[in-house]
C-alpha atoms as a PDB file:
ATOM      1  CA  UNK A   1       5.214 -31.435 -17.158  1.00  0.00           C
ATOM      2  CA  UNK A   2       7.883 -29.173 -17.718  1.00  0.00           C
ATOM      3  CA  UNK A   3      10.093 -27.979 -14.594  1.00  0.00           C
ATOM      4  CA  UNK A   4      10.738 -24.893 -14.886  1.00  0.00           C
ATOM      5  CA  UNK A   5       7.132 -24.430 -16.488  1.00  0.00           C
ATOM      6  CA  UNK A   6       6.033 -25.469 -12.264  1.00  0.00           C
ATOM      7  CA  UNK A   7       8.952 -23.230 -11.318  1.00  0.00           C
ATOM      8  CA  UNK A   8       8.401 -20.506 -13.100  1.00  0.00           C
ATOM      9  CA  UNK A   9       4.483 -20.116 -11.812  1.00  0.00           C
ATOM     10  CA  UNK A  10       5.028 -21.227  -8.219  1.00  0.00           C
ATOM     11  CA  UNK A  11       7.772 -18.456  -7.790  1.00  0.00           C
ATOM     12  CA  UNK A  12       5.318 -15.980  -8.791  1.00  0.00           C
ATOM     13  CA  UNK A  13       3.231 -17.395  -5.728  1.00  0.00           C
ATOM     14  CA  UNK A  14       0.677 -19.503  -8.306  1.00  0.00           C
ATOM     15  CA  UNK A  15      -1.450 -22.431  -6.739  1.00  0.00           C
ATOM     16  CA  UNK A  16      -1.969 -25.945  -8.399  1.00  0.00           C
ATOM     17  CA  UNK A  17      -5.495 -24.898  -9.374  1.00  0.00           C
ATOM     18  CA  UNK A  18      -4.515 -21.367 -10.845  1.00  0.00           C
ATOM     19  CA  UNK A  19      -1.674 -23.236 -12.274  1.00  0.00           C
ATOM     20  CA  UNK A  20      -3.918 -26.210 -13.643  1.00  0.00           C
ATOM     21  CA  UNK A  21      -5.889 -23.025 -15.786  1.00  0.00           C
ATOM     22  CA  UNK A  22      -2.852 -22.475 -18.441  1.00  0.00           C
ATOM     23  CA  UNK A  23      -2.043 -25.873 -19.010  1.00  0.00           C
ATOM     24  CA  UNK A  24      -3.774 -28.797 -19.946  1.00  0.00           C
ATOM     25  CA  UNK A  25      -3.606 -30.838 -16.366  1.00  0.00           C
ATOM     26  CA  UNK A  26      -6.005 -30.919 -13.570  1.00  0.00           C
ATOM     27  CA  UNK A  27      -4.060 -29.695 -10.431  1.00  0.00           C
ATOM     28  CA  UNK A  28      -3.994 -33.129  -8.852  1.00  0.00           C
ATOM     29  CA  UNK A  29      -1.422 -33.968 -11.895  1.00  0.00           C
ATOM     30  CA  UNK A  30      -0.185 -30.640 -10.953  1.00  0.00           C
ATOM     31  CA  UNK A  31       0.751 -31.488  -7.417  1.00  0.00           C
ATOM     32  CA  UNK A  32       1.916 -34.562  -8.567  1.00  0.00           C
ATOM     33  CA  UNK A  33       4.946 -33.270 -10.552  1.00  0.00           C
ATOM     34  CA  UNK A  34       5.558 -30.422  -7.741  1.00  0.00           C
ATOM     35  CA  UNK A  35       6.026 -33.390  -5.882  1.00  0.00           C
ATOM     36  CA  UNK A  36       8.160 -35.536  -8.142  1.00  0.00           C
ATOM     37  CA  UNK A  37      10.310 -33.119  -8.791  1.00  0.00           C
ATOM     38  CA  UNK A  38      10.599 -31.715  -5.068  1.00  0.00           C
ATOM     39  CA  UNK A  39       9.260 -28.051  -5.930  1.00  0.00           C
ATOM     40  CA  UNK A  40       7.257 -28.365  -2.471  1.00  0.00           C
ATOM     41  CA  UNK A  41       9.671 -26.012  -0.868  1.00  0.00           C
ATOM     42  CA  UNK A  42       8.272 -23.063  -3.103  1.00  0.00           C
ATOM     43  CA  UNK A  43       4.511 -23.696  -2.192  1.00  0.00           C
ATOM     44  CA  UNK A  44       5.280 -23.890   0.838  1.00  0.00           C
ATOM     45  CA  UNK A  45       3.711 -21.012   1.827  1.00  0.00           C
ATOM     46  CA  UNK A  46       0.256 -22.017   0.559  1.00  0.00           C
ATOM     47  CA  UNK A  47       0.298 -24.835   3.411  1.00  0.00           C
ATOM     48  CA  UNK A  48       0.860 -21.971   6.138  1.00  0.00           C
ATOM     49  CA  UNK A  49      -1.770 -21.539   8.287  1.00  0.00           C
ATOM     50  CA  UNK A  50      -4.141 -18.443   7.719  1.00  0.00           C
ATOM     51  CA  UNK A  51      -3.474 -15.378   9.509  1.00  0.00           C
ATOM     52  CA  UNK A  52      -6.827 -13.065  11.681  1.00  0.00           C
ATOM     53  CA  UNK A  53      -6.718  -9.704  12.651  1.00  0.00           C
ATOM     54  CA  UNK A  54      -8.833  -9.866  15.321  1.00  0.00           C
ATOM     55  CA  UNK A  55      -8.707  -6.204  16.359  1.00  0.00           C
ATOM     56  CA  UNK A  56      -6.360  -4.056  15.603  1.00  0.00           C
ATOM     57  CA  UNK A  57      -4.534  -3.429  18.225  1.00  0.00           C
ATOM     58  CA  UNK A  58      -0.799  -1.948  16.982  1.00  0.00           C
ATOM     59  CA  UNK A  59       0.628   0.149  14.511  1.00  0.00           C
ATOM     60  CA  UNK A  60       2.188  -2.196  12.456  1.00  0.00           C
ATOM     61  CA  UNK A  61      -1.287  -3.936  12.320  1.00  0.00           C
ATOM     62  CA  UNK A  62      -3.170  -0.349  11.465  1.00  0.00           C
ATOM     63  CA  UNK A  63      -0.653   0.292   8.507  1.00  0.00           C
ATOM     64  CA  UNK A  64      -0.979  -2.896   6.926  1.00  0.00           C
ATOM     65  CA  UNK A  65      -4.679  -2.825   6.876  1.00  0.00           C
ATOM     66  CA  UNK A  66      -4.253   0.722   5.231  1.00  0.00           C
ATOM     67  CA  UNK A  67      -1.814  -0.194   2.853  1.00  0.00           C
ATOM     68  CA  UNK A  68      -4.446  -3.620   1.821  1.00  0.00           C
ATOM     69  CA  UNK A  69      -7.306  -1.852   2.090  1.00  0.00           C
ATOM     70  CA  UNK A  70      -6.295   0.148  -0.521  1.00  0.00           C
ATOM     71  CA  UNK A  71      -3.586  -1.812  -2.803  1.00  0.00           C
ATOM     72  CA  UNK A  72      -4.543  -5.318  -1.580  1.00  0.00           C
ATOM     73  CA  UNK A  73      -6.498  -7.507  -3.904  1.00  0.00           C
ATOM     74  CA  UNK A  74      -8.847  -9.682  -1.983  1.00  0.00           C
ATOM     75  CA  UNK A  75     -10.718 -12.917  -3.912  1.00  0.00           C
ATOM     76  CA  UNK A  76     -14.126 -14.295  -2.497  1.00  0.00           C
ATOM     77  CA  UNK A  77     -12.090 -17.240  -0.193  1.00  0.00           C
ATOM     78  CA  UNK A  78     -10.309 -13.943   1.414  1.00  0.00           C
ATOM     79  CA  UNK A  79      -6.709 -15.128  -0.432  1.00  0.00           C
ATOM     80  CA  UNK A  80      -5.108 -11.519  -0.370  1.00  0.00           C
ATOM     81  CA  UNK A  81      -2.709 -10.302  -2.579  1.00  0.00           C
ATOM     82  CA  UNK A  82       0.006  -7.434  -2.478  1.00  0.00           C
ATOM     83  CA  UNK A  83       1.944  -6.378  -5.213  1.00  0.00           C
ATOM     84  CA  UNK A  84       4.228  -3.565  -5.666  1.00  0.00           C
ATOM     85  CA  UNK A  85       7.589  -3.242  -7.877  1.00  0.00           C
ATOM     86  CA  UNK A  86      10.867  -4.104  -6.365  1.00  0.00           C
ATOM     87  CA  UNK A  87      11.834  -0.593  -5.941  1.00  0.00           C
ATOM     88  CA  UNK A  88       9.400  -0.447  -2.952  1.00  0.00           C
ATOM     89  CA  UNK A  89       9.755  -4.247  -2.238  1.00  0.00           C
ATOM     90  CA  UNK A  90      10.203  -3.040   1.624  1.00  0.00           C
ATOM     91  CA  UNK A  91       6.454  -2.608   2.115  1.00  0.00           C
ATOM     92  CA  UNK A  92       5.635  -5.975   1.168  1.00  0.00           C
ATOM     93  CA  UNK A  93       8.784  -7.229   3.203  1.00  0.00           C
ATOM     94  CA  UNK A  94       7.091  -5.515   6.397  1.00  0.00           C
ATOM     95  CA  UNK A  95       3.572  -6.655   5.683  1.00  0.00           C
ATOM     96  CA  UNK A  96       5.182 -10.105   5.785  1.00  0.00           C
ATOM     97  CA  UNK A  97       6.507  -9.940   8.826  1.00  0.00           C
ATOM     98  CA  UNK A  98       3.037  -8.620   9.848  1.00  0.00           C
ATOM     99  CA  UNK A  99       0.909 -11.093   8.807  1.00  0.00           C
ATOM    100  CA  UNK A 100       3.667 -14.349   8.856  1.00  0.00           C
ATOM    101  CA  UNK A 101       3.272 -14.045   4.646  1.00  0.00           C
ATOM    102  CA  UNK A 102       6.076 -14.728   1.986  1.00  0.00           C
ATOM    103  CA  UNK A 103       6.971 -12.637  -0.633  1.00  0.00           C
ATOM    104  CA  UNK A 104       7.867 -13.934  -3.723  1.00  0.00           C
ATOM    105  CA  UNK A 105      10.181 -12.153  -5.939  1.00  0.00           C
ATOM    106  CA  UNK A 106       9.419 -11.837  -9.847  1.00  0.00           C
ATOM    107  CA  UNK A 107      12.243 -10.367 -11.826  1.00  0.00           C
ATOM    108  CA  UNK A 108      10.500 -10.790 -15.049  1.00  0.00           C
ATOM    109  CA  UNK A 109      10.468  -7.675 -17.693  1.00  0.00           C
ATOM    110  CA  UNK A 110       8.414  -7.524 -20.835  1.00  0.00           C
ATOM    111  CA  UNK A 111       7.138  -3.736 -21.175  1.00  0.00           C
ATOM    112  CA  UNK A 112       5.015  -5.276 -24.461  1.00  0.00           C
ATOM    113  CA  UNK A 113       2.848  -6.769 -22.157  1.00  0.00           C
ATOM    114  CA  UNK A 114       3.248  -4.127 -19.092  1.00  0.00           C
ATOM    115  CA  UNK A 115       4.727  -6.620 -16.877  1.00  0.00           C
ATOM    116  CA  UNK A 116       7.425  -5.161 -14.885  1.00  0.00           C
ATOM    117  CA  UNK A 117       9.573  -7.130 -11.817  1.00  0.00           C
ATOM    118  CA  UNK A 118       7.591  -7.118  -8.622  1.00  0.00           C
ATOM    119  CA  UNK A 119       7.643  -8.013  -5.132  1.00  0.00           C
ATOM    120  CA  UNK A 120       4.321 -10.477  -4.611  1.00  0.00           C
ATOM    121  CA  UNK A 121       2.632 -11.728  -1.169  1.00  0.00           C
ATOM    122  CA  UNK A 122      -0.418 -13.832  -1.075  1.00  0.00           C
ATOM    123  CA  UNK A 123      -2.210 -14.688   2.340  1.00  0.00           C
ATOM    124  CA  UNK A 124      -5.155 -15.712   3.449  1.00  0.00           C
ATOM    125  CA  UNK A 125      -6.189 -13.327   5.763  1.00  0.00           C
ATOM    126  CA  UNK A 126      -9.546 -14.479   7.294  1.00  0.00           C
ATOM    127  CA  UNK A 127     -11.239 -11.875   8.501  1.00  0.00           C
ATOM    128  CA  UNK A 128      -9.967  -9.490   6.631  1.00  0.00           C
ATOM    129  CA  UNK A 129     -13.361  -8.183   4.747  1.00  0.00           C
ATOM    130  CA  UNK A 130     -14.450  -7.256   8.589  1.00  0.00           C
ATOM    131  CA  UNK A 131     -12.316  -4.423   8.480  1.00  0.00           C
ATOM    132  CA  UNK A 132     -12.474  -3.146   4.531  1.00  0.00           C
ATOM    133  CA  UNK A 133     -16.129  -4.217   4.285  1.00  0.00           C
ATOM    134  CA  UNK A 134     -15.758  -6.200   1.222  1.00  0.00           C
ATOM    135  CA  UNK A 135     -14.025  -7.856  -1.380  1.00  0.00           C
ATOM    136  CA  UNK A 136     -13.844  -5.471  -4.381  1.00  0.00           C
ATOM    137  CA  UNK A 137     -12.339  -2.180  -4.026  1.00  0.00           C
ATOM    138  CA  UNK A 138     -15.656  -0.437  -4.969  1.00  0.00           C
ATOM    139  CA  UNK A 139     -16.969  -2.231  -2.374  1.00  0.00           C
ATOM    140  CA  UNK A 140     -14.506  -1.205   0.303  1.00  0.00           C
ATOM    141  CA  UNK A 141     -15.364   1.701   2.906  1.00  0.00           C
ATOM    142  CA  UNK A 142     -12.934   3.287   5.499  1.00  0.00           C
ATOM    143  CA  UNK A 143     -12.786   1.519   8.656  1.00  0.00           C
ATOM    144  CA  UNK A 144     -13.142   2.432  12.484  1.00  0.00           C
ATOM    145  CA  UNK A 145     -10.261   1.905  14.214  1.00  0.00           C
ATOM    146  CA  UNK A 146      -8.699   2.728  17.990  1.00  0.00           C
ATOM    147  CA  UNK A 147      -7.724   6.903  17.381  1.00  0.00           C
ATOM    148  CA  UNK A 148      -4.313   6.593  18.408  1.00  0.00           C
ATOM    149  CA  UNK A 149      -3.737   4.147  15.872  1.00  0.00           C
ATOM    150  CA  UNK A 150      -5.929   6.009  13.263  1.00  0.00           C
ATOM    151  CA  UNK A 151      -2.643   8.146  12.106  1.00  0.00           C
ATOM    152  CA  UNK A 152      -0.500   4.885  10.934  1.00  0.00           C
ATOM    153  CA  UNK A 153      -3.877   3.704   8.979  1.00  0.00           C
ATOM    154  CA  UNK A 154      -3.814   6.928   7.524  1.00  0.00           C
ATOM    155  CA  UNK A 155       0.347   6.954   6.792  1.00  0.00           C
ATOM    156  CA  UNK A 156      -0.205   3.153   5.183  1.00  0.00           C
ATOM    157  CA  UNK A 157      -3.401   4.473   2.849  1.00  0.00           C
ATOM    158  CA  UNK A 158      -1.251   7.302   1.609  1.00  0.00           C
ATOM    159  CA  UNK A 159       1.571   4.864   0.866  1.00  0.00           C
ATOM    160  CA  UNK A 160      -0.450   2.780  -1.193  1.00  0.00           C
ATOM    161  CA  UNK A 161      -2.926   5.565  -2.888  1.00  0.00           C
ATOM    162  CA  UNK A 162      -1.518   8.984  -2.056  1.00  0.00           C
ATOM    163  CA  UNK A 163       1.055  11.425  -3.459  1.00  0.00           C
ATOM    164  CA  UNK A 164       3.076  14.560  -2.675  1.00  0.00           C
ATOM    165  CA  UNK A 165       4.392  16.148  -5.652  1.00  0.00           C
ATOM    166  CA  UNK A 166       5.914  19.893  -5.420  1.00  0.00           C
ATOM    167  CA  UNK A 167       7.820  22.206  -8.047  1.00  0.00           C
ATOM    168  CA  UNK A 168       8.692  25.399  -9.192  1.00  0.00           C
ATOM    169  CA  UNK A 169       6.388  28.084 -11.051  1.00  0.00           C
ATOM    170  CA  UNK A 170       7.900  29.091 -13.943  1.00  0.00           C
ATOM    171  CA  UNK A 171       6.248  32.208 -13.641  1.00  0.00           C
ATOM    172  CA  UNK A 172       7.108  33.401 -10.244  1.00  0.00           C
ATOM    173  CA  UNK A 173      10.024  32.095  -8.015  1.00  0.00           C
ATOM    174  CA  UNK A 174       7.819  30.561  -5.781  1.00  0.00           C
ATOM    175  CA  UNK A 175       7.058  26.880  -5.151  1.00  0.00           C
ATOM    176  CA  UNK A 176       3.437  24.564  -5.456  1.00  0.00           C
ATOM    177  CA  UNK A 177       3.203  21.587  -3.753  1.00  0.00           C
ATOM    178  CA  UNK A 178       0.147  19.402  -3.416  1.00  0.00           C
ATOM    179  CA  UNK A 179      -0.983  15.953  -1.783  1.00  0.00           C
ATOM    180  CA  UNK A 180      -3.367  13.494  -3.481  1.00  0.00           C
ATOM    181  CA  UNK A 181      -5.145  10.152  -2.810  1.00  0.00           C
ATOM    182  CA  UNK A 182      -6.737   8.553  -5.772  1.00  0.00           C
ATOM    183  CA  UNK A 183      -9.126   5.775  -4.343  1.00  0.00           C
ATOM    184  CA  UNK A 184     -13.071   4.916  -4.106  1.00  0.00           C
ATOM    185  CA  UNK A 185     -15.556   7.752  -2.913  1.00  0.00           C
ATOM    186  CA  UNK A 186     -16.080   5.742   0.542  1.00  0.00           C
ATOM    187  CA  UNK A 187     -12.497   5.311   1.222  1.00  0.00           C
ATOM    188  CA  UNK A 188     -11.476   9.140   0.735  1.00  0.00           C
ATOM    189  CA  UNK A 189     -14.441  10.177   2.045  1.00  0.00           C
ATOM    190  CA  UNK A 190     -13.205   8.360   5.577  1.00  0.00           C
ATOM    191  CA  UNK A 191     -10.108  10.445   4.493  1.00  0.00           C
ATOM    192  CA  UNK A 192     -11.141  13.449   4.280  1.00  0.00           C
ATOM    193  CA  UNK A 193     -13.453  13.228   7.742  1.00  0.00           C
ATOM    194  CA  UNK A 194     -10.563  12.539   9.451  1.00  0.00           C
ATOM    195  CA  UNK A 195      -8.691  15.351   8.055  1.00  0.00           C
ATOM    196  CA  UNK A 196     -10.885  17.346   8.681  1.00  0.00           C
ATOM    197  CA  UNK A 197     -11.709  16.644  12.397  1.00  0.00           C
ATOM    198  CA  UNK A 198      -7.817  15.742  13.526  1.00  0.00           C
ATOM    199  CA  UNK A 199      -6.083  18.352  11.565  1.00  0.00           C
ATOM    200  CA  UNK A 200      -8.773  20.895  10.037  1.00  0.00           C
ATOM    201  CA  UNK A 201      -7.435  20.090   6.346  1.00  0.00           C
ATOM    202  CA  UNK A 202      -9.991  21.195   4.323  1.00  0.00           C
ATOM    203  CA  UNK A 203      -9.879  19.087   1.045  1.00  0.00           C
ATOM    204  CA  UNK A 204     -11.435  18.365  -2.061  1.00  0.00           C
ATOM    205  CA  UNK A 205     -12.768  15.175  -3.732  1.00  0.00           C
ATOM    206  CA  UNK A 206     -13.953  14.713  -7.439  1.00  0.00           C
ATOM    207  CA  UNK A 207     -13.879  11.969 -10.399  1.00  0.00           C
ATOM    208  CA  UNK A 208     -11.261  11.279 -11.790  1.00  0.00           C
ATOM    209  CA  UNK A 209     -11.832  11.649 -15.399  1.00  0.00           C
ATOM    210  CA  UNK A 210     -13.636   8.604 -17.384  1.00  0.00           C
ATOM    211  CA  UNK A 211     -11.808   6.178 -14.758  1.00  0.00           C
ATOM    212  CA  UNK A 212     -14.262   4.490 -12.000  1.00  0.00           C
ATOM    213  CA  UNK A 213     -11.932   6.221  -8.780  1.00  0.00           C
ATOM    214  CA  UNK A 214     -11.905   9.486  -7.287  1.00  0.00           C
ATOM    215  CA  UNK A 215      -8.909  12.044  -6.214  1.00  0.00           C
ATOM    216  CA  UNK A 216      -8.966  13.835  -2.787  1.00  0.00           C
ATOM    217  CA  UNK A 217      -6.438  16.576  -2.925  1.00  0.00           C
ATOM    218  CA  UNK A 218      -5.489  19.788  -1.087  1.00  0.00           C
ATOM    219  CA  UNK A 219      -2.459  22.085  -2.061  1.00  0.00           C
ATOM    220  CA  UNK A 220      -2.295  24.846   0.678  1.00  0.00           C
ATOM    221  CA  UNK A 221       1.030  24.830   1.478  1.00  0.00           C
ATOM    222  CA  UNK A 222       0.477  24.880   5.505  1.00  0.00           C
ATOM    223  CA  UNK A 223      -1.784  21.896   5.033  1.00  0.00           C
ATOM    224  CA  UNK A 224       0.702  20.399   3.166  1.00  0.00           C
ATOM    225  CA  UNK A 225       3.568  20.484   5.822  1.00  0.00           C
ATOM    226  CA  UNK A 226       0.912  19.999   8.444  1.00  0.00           C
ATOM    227  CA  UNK A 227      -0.098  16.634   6.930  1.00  0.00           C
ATOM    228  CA  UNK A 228       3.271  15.398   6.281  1.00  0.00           C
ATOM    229  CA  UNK A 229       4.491  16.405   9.715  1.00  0.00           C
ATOM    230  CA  UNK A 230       1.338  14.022  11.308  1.00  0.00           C
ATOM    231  CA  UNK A 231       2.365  11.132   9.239  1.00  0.00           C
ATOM    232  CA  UNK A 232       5.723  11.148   9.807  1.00  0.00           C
ATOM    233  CA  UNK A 233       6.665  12.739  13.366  1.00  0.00           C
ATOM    234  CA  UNK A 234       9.747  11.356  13.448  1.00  0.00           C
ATOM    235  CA  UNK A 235      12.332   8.249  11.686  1.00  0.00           C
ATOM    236  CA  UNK A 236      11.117   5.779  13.847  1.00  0.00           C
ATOM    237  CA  UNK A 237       7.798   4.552  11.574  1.00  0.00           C
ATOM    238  CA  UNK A 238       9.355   5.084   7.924  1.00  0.00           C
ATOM    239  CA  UNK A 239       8.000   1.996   5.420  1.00  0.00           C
ATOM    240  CA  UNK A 240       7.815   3.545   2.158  1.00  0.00           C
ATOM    241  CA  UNK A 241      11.019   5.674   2.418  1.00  0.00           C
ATOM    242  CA  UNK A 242      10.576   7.471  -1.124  1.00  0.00           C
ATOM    243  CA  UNK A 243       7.579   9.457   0.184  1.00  0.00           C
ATOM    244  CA  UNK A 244       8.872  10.707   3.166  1.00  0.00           C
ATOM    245  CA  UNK A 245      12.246  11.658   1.189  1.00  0.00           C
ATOM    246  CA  UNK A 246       9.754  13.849  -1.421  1.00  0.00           C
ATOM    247  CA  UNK A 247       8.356  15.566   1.698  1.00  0.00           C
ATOM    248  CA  UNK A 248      12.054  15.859   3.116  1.00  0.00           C
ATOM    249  CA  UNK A 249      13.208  17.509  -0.271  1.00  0.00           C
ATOM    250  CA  UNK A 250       9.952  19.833  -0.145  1.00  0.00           C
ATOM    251  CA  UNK A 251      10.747  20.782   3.473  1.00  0.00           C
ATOM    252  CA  UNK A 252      14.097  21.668   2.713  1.00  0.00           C
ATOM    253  CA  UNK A 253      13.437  23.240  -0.584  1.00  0.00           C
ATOM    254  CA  UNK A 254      10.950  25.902   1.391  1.00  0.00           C
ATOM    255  CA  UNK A 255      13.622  26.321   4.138  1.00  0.00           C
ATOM    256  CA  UNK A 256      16.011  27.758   2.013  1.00  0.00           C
ATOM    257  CA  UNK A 257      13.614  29.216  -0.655  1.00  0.00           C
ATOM    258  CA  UNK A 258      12.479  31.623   2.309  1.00  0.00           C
ATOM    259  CA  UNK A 259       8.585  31.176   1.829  1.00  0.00           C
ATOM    260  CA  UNK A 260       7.710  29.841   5.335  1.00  0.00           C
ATOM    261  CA  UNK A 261       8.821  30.453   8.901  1.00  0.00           C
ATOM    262  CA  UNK A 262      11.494  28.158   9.867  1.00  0.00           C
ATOM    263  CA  UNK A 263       8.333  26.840  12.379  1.00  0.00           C
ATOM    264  CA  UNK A 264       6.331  26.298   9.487  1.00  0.00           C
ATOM    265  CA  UNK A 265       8.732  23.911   8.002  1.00  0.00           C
ATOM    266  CA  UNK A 266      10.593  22.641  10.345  1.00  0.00           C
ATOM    267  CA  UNK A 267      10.879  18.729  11.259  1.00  0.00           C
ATOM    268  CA  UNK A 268       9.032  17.711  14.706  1.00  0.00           C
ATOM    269  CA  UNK A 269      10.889  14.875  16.162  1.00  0.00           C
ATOM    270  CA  UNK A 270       7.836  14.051  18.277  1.00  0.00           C
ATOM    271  CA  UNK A 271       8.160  11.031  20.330  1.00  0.00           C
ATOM    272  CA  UNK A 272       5.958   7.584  19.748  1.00  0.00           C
ATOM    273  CA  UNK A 273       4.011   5.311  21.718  1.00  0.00           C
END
């Protein structure tokens, strides 16, 4: 077998039997040229020993299940996958670090085929369907967690399915803004309960389209700020900084557009646990 064939696929985090399905050896003869010509070190990770919520008990734990439950791919022997591009490689990096993982770097470009460089982390998380209720996404409901860790599930969900977008009206000088989650119905419908019940948001859901996946959106501008300010009280918790920098440049924008008491807008630095 070719080297950099092996290297090629392990670096994009590949086992010897996913390997073993584009070429024409089993993956014992697989393993046996990773072995003979030392590639071990980039499998490595495969050998690692499997990672178990248990309960979670932290916020770092309560984002990452957000951020899987709704971006994570999860195969039947609970092998989970995250991938995101390298512009927001520093999720991945932190879910890592969470969950003892390795990310894998792909650098590979070829829009003809929509395949675009990426930051990639497989691990097998055991127990991981206890919390998201299934494999599939469709499958997938929102889960019960402790309430004072609800908010950072919430903040990792929006990271991985959610949205703030604002702009201008061209025909008034005023300014729209709006946040979205595209997900399943079960997932935003956990969502929007806890909207609801924490921070009276009243939102919408509906189909999206002819696509199997719903949107949950609101667009009042009070709800928007009110939202943002929950997620992110403060620097502290920041993992996907180019959200919080949108809301930032919304905040701002409003601030010196005049449309909203300074109180309105303002940043809380509210402390954390």
């Amino acid at each position: 077998m070719d080297k950099n064939f092996l290297e090629k696929y392990l670096n994009e985090g590949m086992s010897t039997r996913d390997i073993e399905k584009i070429c024409d050896k089993d993956h014992r003869t697989v393993s046996y040229w990773i072995n003979k010509y030392e590639l071990n070190e980039l499998s490595k990770f495969k050998k690692k020993s499997t990672f178990k919520f248990e309960k979670i008990d932290s916020k770092e734990k309560a984002y990452t299940l957000g951020f899987i439950l709704c971006d994570g791919s999860i195969k039947q022997d609970t092998n989970t996958e995250v991938a995101v591009s390298l512009y927001d490689k520093k999720v991945v990096e932190f879910i890592s670090k969470i969950i003892n993982g390795t990310v894998r770097y792909d650098h590979t470009l070829n829009k003809s085929t929509r395949r675009f460089p990426r930051a990639r982390l497989v691990k097998k998380i055991q127990d991981i369907t206890k919390f998201t209720g299934g494999n599939l996404k469709v499958d997938r409901h929102y889960p019960r967690i402790r309430d004072d860790l609800e908010r950072y599930l919430i903040q990792g969900v929006f990271d991985s399915d959610g949205c703030i977008t604002w702009g201008r009206r061209k025909d008034k000088n005023r300014i729209w803004q709006k946040v979205s989650f595209t997900s399943q119905l079960k997932i935003l419908q956990g969502v929007q309960k806890y909207l609801i019940n924490k921070l009276n948001i009243s939102t919408t859901i509906r189909p999206k389209s002819k696509e199997k996946c719903f949107v949950l959106e609101f667009s009042n501008k009070k709800d928007v700020l009110k939202f943002c300010q929950h997620i992110y009280p403060n620097e502290k918790f920041i993992i996907l900084n180019r959200k919080y920098l949108t809301f930032k440049a919304l905040r701002l924008e409003l601030e010196e557009n005049g449309e909203s008491n300074r109180s309105d807008c303002q940043y809380r630095a509210e402390p954390t646990e």
